[in-house]
Protein backbone atom coordinates (compact mmCIF):
# COMPACT_ATOMS: atom_id res chain seq x y z
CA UNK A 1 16.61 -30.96 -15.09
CA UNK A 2 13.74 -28.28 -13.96
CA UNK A 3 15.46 -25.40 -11.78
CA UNK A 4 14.01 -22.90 -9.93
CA UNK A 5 13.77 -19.21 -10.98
CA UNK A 6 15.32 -16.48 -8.56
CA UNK A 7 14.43 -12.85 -8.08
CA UNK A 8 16.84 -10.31 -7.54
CA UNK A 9 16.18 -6.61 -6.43
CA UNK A 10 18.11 -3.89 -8.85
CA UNK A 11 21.89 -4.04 -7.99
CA UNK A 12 22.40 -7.48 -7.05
CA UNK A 13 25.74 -8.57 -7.89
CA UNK A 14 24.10 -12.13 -9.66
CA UNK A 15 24.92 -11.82 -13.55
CA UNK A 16 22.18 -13.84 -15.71
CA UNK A 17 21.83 -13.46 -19.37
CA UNK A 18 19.32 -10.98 -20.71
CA UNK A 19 17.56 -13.69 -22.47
CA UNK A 20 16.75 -15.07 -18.80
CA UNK A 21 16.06 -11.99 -17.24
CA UNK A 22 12.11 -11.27 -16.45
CA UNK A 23 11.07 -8.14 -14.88
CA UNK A 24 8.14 -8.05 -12.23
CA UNK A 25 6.52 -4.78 -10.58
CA UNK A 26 6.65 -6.51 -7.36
CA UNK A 27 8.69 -9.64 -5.25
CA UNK A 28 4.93 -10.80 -4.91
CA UNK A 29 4.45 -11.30 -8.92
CA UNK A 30 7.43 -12.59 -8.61
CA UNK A 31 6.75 -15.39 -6.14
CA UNK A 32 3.45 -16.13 -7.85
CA UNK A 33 5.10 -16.66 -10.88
CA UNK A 34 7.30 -19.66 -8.74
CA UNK A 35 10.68 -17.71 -8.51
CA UNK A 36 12.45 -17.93 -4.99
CA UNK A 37 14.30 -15.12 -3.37
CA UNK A 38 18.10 -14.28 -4.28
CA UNK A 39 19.92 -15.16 -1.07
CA UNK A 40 22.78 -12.77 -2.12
CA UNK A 41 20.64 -9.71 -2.47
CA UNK A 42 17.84 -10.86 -0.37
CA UNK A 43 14.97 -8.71 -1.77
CA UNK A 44 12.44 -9.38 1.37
CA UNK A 45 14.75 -6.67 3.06
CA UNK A 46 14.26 -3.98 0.94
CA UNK A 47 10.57 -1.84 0.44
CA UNK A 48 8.57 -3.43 -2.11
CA UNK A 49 6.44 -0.17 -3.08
CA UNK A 50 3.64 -0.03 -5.73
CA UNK A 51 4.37 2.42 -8.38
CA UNK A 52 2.30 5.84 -8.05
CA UNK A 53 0.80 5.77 -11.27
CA UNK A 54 -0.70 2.43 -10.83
CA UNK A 55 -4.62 3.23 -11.41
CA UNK A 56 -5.73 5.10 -8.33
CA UNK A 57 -8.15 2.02 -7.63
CA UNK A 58 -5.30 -0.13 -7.24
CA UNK A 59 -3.74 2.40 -4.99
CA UNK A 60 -7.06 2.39 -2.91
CA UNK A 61 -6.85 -0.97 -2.99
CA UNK A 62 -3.35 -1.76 -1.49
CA UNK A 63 -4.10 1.17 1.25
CA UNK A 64 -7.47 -1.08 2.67
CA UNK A 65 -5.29 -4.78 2.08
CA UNK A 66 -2.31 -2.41 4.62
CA UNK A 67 -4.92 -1.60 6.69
CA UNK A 68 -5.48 -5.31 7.66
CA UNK A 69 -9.17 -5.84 5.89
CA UNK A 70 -8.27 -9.37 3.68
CA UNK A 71 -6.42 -10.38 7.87
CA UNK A 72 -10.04 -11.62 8.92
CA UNK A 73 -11.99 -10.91 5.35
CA UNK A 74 -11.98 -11.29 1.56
CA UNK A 75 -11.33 -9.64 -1.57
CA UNK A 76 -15.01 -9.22 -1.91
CA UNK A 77 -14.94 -7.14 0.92
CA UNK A 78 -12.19 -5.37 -0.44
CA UNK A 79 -14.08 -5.70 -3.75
CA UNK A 80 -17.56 -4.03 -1.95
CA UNK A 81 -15.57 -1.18 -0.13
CA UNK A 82 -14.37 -0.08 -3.79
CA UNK A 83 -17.76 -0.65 -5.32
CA UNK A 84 -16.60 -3.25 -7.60
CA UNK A 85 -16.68 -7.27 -7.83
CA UNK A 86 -14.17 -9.15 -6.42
CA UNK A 87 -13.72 -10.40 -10.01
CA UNK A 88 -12.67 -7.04 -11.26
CA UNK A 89 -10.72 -6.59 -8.32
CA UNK A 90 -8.26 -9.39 -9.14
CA UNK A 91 -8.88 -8.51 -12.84
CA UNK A 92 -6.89 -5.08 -11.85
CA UNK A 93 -4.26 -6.49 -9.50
CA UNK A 94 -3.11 -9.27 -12.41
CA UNK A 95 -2.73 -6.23 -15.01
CA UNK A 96 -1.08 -4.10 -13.07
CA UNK A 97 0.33 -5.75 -10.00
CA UNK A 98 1.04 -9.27 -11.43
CA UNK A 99 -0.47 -10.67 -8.60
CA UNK A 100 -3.70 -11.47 -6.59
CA UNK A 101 -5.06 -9.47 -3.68
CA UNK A 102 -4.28 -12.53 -1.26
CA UNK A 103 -1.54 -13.01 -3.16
CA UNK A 104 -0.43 -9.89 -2.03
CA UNK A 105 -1.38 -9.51 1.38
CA UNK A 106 0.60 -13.03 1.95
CA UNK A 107 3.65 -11.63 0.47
CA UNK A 108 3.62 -8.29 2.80
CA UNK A 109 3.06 -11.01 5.86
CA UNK A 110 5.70 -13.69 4.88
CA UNK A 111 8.56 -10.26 3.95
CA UNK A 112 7.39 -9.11 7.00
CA UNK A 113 8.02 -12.98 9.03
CA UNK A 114 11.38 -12.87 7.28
CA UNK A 115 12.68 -9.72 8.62
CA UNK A 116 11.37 -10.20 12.36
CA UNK A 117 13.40 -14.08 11.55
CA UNK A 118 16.25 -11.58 10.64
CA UNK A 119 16.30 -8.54 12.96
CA UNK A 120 14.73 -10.42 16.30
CA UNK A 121 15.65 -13.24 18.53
CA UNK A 122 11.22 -13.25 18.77
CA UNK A 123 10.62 -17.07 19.10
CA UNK A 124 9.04 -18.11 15.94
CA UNK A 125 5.84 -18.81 17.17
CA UNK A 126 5.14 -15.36 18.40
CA UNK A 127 6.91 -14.21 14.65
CA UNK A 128 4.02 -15.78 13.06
CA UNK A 129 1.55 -13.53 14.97
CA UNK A 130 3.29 -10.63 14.85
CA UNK A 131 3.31 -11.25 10.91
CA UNK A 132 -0.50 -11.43 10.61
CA UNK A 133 -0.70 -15.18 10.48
CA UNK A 134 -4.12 -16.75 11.56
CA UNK A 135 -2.49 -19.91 12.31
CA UNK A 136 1.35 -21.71 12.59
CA UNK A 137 -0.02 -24.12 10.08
CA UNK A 138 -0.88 -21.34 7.62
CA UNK A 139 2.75 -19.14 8.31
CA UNK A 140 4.81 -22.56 7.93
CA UNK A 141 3.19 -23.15 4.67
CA UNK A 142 3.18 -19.45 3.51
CA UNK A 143 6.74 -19.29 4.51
CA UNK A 144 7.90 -22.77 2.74
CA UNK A 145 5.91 -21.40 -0.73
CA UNK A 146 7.56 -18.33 -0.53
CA UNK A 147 10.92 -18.69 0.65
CA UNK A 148 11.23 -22.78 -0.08
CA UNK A 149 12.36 -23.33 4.15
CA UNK A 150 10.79 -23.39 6.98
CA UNK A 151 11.23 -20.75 9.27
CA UNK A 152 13.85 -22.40 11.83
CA UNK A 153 15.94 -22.53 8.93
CA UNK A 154 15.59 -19.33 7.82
CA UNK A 155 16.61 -17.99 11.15
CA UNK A 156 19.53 -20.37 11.45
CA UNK A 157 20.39 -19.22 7.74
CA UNK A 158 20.80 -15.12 9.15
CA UNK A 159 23.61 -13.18 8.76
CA UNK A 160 26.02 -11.97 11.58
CA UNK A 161 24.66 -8.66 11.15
CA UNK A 162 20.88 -8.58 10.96
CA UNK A 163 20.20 -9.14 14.36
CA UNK A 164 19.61 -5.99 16.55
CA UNK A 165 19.76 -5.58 20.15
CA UNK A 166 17.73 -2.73 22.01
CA UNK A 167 17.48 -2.29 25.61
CA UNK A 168 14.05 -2.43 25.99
CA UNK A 169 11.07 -2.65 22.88
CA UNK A 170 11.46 -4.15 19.54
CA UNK A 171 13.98 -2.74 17.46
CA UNK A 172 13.19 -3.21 13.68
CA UNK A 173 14.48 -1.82 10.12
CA UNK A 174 12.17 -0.19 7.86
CA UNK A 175 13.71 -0.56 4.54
CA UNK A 176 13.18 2.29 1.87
CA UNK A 177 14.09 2.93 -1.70
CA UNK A 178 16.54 5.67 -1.55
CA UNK A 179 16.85 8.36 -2.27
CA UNK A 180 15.27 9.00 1.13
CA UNK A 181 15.44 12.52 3.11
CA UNK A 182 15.10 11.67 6.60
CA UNK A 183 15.66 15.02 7.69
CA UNK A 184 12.98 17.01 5.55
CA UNK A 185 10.80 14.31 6.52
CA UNK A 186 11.27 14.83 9.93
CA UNK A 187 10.87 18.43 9.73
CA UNK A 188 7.32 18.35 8.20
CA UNK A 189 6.45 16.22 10.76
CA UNK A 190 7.58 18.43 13.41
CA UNK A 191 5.49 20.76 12.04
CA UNK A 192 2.31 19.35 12.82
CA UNK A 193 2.69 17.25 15.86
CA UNK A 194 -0.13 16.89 18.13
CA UNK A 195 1.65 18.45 21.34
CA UNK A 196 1.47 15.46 24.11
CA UNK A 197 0.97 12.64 21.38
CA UNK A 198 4.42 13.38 19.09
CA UNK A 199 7.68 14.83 19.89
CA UNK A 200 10.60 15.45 17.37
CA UNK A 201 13.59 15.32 19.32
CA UNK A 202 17.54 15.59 18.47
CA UNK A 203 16.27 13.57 14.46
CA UNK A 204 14.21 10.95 16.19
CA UNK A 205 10.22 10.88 15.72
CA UNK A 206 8.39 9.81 19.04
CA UNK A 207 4.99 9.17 19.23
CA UNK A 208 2.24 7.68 22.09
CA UNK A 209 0.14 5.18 20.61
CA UNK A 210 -3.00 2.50 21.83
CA UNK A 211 -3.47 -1.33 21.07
CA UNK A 212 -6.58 -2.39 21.99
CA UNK A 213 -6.73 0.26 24.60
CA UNK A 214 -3.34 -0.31 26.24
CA UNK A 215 -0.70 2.69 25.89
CA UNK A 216 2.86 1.85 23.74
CA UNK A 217 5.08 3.94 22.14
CA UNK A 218 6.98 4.00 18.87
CA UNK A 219 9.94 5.62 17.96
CA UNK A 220 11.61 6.18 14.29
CA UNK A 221 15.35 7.64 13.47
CA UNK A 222 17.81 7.13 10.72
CA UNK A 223 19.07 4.17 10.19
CA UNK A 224 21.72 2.74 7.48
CA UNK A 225 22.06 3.80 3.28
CA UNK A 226 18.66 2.02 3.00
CA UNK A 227 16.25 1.71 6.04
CA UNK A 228 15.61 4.03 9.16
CA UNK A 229 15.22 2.21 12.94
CA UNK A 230 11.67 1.25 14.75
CA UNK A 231 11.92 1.06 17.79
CA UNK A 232 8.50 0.00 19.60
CA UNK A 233 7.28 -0.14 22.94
CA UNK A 234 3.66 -2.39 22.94
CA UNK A 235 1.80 -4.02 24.99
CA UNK A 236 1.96 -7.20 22.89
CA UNK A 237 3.32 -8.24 19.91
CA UNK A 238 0.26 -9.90 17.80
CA UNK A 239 -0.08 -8.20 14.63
CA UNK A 240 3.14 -6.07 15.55
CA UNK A 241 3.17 -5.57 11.54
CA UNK A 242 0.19 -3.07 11.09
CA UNK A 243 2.55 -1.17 13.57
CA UNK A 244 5.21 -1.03 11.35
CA UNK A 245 3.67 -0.50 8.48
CA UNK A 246 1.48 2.62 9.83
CA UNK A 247 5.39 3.80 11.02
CA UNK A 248 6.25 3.25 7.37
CA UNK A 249 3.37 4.81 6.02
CA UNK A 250 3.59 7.99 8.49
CA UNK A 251 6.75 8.48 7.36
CA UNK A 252 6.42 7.59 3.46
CA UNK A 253 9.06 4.81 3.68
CA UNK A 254 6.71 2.76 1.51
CA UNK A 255 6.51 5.11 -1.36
CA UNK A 256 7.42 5.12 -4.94
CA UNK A 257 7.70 8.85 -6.11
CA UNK A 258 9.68 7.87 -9.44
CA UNK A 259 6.72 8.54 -11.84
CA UNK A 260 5.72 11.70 -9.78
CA UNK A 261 8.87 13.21 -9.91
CA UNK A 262 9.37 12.75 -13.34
CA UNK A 263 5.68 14.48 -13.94
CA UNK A 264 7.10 17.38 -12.44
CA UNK A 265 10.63 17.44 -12.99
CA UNK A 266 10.28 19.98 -15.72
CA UNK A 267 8.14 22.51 -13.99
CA UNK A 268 10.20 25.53 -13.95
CA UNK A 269 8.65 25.99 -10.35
CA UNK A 270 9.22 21.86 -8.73
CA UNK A 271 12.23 20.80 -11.25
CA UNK A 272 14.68 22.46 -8.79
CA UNK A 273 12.96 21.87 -5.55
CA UNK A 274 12.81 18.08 -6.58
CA UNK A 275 16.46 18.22 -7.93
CA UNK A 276 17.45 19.70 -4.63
CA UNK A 277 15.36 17.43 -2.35
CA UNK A 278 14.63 14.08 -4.50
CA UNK A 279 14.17 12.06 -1.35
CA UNK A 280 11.54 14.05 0.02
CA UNK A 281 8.59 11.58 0.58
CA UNK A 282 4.86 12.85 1.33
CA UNK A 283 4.02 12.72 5.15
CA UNK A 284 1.57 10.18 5.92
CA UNK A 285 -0.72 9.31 8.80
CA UNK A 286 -0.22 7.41 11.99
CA UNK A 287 -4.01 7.47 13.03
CA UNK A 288 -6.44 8.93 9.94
CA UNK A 289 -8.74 10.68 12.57
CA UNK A 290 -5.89 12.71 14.64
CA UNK A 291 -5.10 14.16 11.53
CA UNK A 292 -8.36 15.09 10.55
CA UNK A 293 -8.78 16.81 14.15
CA UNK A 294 -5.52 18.36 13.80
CA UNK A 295 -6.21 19.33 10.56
CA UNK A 296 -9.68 21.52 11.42
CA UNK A 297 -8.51 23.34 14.91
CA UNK A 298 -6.03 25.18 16.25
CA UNK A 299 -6.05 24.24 19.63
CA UNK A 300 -5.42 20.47 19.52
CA UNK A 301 -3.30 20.37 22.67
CA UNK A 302 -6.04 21.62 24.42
CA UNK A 303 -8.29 18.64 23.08
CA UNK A 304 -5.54 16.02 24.01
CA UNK A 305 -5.14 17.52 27.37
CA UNK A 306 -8.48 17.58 27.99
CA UNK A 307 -9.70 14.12 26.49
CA UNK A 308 -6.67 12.07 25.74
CA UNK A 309 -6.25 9.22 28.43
CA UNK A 310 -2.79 10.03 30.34
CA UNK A 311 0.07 8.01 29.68
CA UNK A 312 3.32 8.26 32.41
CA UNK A 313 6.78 7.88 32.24
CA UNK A 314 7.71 8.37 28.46
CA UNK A 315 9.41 11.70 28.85
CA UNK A 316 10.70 13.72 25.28
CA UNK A 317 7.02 15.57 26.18
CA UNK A 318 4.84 12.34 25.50
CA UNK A 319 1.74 12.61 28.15
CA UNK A 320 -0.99 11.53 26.66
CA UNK A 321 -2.99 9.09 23.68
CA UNK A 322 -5.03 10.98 21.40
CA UNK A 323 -8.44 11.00 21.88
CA UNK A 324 -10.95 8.44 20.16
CA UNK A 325 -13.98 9.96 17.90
CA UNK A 326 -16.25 8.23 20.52
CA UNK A 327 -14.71 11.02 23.11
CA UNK A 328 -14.77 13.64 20.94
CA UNK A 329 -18.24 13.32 19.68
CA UNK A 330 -18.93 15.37 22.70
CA UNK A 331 -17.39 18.30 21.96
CA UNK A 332 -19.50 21.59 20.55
CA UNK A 333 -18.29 23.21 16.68
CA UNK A 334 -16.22 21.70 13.71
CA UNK A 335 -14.48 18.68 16.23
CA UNK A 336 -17.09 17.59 17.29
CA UNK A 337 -19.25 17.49 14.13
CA UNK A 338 -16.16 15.57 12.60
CA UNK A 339 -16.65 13.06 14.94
CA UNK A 340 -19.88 12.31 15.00
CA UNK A 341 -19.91 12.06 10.89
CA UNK A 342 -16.46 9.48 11.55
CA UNK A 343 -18.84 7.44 13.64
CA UNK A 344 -21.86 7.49 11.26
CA UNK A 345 -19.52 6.34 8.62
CA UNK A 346 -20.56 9.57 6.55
CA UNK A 347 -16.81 10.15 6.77
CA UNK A 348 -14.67 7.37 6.38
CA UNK A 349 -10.81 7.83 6.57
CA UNK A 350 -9.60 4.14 5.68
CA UNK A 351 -7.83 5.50 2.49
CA UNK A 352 -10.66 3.84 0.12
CA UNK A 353 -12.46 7.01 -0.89
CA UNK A 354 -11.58 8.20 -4.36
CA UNK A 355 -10.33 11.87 -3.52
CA UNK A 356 -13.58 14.19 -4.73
CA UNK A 357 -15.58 11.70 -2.30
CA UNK A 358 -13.38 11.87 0.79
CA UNK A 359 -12.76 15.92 0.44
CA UNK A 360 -17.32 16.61 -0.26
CA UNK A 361 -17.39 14.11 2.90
CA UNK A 362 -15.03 16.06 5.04
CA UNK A 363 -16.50 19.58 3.45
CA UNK A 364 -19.70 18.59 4.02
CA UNK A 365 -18.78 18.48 8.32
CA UNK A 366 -19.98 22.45 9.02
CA UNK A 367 -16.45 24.26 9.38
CA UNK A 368 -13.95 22.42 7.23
CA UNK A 369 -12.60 24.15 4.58
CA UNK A 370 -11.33 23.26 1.59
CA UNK A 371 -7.45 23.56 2.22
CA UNK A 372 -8.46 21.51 6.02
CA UNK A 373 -10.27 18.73 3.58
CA UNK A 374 -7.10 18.46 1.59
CA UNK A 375 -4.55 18.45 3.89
CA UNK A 376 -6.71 15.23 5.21
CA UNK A 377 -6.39 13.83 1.60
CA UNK A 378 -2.67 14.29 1.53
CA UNK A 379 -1.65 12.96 4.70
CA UNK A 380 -4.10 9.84 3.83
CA UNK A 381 -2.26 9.04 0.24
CA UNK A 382 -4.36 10.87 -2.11
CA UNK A 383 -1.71 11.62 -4.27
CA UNK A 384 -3.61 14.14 -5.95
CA UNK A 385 -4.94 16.31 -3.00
CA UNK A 386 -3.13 19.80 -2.52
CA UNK A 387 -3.97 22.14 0.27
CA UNK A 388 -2.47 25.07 -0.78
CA UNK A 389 -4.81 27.77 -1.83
CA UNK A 390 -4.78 30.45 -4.21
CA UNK A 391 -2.24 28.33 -6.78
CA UNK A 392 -3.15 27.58 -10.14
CA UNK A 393 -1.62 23.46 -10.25
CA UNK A 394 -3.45 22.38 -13.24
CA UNK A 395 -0.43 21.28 -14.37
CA UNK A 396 1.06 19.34 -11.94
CA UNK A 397 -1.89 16.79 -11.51
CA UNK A 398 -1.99 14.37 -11.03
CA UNK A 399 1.03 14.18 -8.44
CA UNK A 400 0.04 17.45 -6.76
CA UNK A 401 0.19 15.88 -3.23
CA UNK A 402 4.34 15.52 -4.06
CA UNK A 403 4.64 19.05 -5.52
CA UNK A 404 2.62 21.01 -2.28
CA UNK A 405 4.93 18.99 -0.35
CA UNK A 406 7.78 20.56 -1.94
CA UNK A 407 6.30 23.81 -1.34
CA UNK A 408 5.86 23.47 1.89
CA UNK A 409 9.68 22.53 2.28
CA UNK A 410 10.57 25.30 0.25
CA UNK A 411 8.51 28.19 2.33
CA UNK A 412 9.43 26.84 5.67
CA UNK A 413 5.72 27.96 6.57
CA UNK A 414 6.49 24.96 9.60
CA UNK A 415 4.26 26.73 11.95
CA UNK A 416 1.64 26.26 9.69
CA UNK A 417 2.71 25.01 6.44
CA UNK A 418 -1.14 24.28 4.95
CA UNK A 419 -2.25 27.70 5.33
CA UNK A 420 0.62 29.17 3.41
CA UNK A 421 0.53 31.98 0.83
CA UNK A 422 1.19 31.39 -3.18
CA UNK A 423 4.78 30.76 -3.63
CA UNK A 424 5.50 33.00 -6.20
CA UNK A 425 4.81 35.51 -3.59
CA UNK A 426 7.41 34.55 -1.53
């Protein structure tokens, strides 16, 4: 009799033998190999995070597929904005993801389905577009391969306590591998909001945000032992996921620091930062141009007051949407020379530049420095970058992203924690 495999995430309480036991970098390998989700452990719930020291292409790679470029393209576009054949493309995601680059992309979409089934009483029609899929046809089928139901009986198969109720938006968990420190998190972020675009408030991160030129909101706090709480305020909900997953990405829920923090655990310097904080996670970016702005002038309020299209009634300080490069290509000095090389493409900020590329790009706009071209790097996922000057951190590449971020914990420089001194100085 032929049975069906089933994958478990680490702690399930299902026993196998270890003769039976295969282990898989990701659910997606897993699915592609045929096995089925564990419905004791259910593993679409928790964050499915590629390893940081996959090859950097790879890395690259996943960022543009997160970004939404296979939703209405190919891997040979992937495969072009990389400089390499689609063939070697899929060549690198079978060696070191297990799976394909459609292969993965469907995965994130059908997880993503599953939870919105789980957490939201969304009718299943308007799941499938908030999950990415092109057509019902195609999320019924991706759904049935994946999870072996159909989605009415997936949502008739949820537990008494997945669904959440807000009183207005959609309320949504982000699932993280923990350790996860909310808190420092939050703190770094506070550091840099944009004032009138993000507001830290009483350990919930508020931002203002646009959808095809209509205003929403999103709004991130702690959560349970393993996920923090979305709550979003859009427009509409079609391709609601990129939503969440920029959330998750701002705020590093979909990282894997294991290999990094191992790299540095025995730096006389990181060991006890790390050992102190291990859930500290490397800030990320909601929208790859405000941070490049925000990164290059002091005065960024005065841009977003001046520029950014008002948006009333949020309160918690929200009053406006950032600016778009097409506005700010108007502006005299460094901001506006940074947005005029954005919209020539002679900067691009998609997280597919290798990290030398994307820092000469940004170095080349007259007025960004060096430390202003990292801190762009970081806060895209260059895991490398490290925009602290006058250090000597030879030794900690090639995870130097995770150790400035300790150092900027550490220092509590949080009025401006990229222009900070040497920390032995301190």
């Amino acid at each position: 009799m032929r049975t069906t495999g089933i994958y478990c995430r680490p702690g399930c309480g299902a026993k196998p033998l270890a003769e039976n036991v295969r282990t898989f970098e990701l659910a997606a390998a897993a699915e592609t190999a045929g096995y089925r989700a564990c419905l004791r452990c259910r593993p679409y719930r928790v964050a499915g995070a590629v390893a940081d020291n996959a090859p950097e292409l790879v890395c690259r790679a996943v960022q543009l597929i997160i970004n939404g470029l296979l939703d209405e393209s190919t891997e040979a576009a992937v495969g072009h904005r990389l400089g390499i054949s689609a063939r070697h493309l899929r060549r690198m995601f079978h060696d070191h993801l297990g799976v394909t680059p459609d292969g993965f992309a469907r995965s994130r979409r059908a997880h993503f389905a599953r939870r919105l089934l789980d957490d939201s009483d969304l009718p299943i029609a308007e799941v499938a577009f908030a999950a990415g899929f092109g057509s019902l046809r195609q999320f019924n089928r991706a759904m049935r391969e994946v999870f072996r139901s159909a989605p009415s009986e997936l949502r008739a198969r949820r537990r008494r306590g997945d669904r959440l109720t807000a009183d207005g938006g959609l309320l949504l968990r982000m699932p993280f591998t923990a350790p996860y420190d909310w808190d420092a998190v939050l703190g770094l972020l506070a550091a840099r909001a944009v004032p009138g675009v993000e507001s830290v408030e009483a350990g919930t991160y508020r931002r203002t945000i646009t959808l095809d030129g209509a205003p929403g909101m999103v709004e991130i706090g702690a959560g349970g032992a393993d996920h923090l709480l979305l709550r979003a305020h859009l427009p509409y909900w079609e391709g609601v996921i990129h939503v969440v997953e920029r959330a998750g990405r701002l705020v590093g829920v979909d990282q894997d620091t294991a290999a990094a923090a191992a790299h540095l655990a025995g730096d006389p310097l990181l060991g006890p930062l790390i050992a102190a904080r291990p859930g500290l996670r490397v800030p990320g970016a909601w929208d790859p141009f405000e941070i490049a702005v925000n990164a290059v002038t002091g005065d960024v309020g005065r841009l977003v007051r001046r520029h950014g299209a008002p948006v009333d009634g949020l309160g918690h300080g929200l009053t406006h949407a950032f600016p778009a490069a097409e506005v700010l290509a108007e502006e005299h000095g460094t901001v506006g020379a940074l947005a005029r090389a954005v919209l020539a493409n002679e900067v691009r900020l998609d997280g597919g530049e290798a990290l030398d590329d994307l820092v000469a790009s940004l170095r080349a706009v007259p007025g960004v420095t060096e430390t202003a071209a990292h801190e762009v790097a970081l806060r895209l996922g260059a895991r490398d970058a490290f925009p602290v000057p006058g250090v000597d951190a030879a030794a900690w590449r090639p995870y130097r992203a995770l150790a400035a971020t300790h150092l900027f914990h550490r220092n509590k420089s949080f009025s401006s924690p990229y222009a900070m001194a040497a920390p032995s100085e301190s």
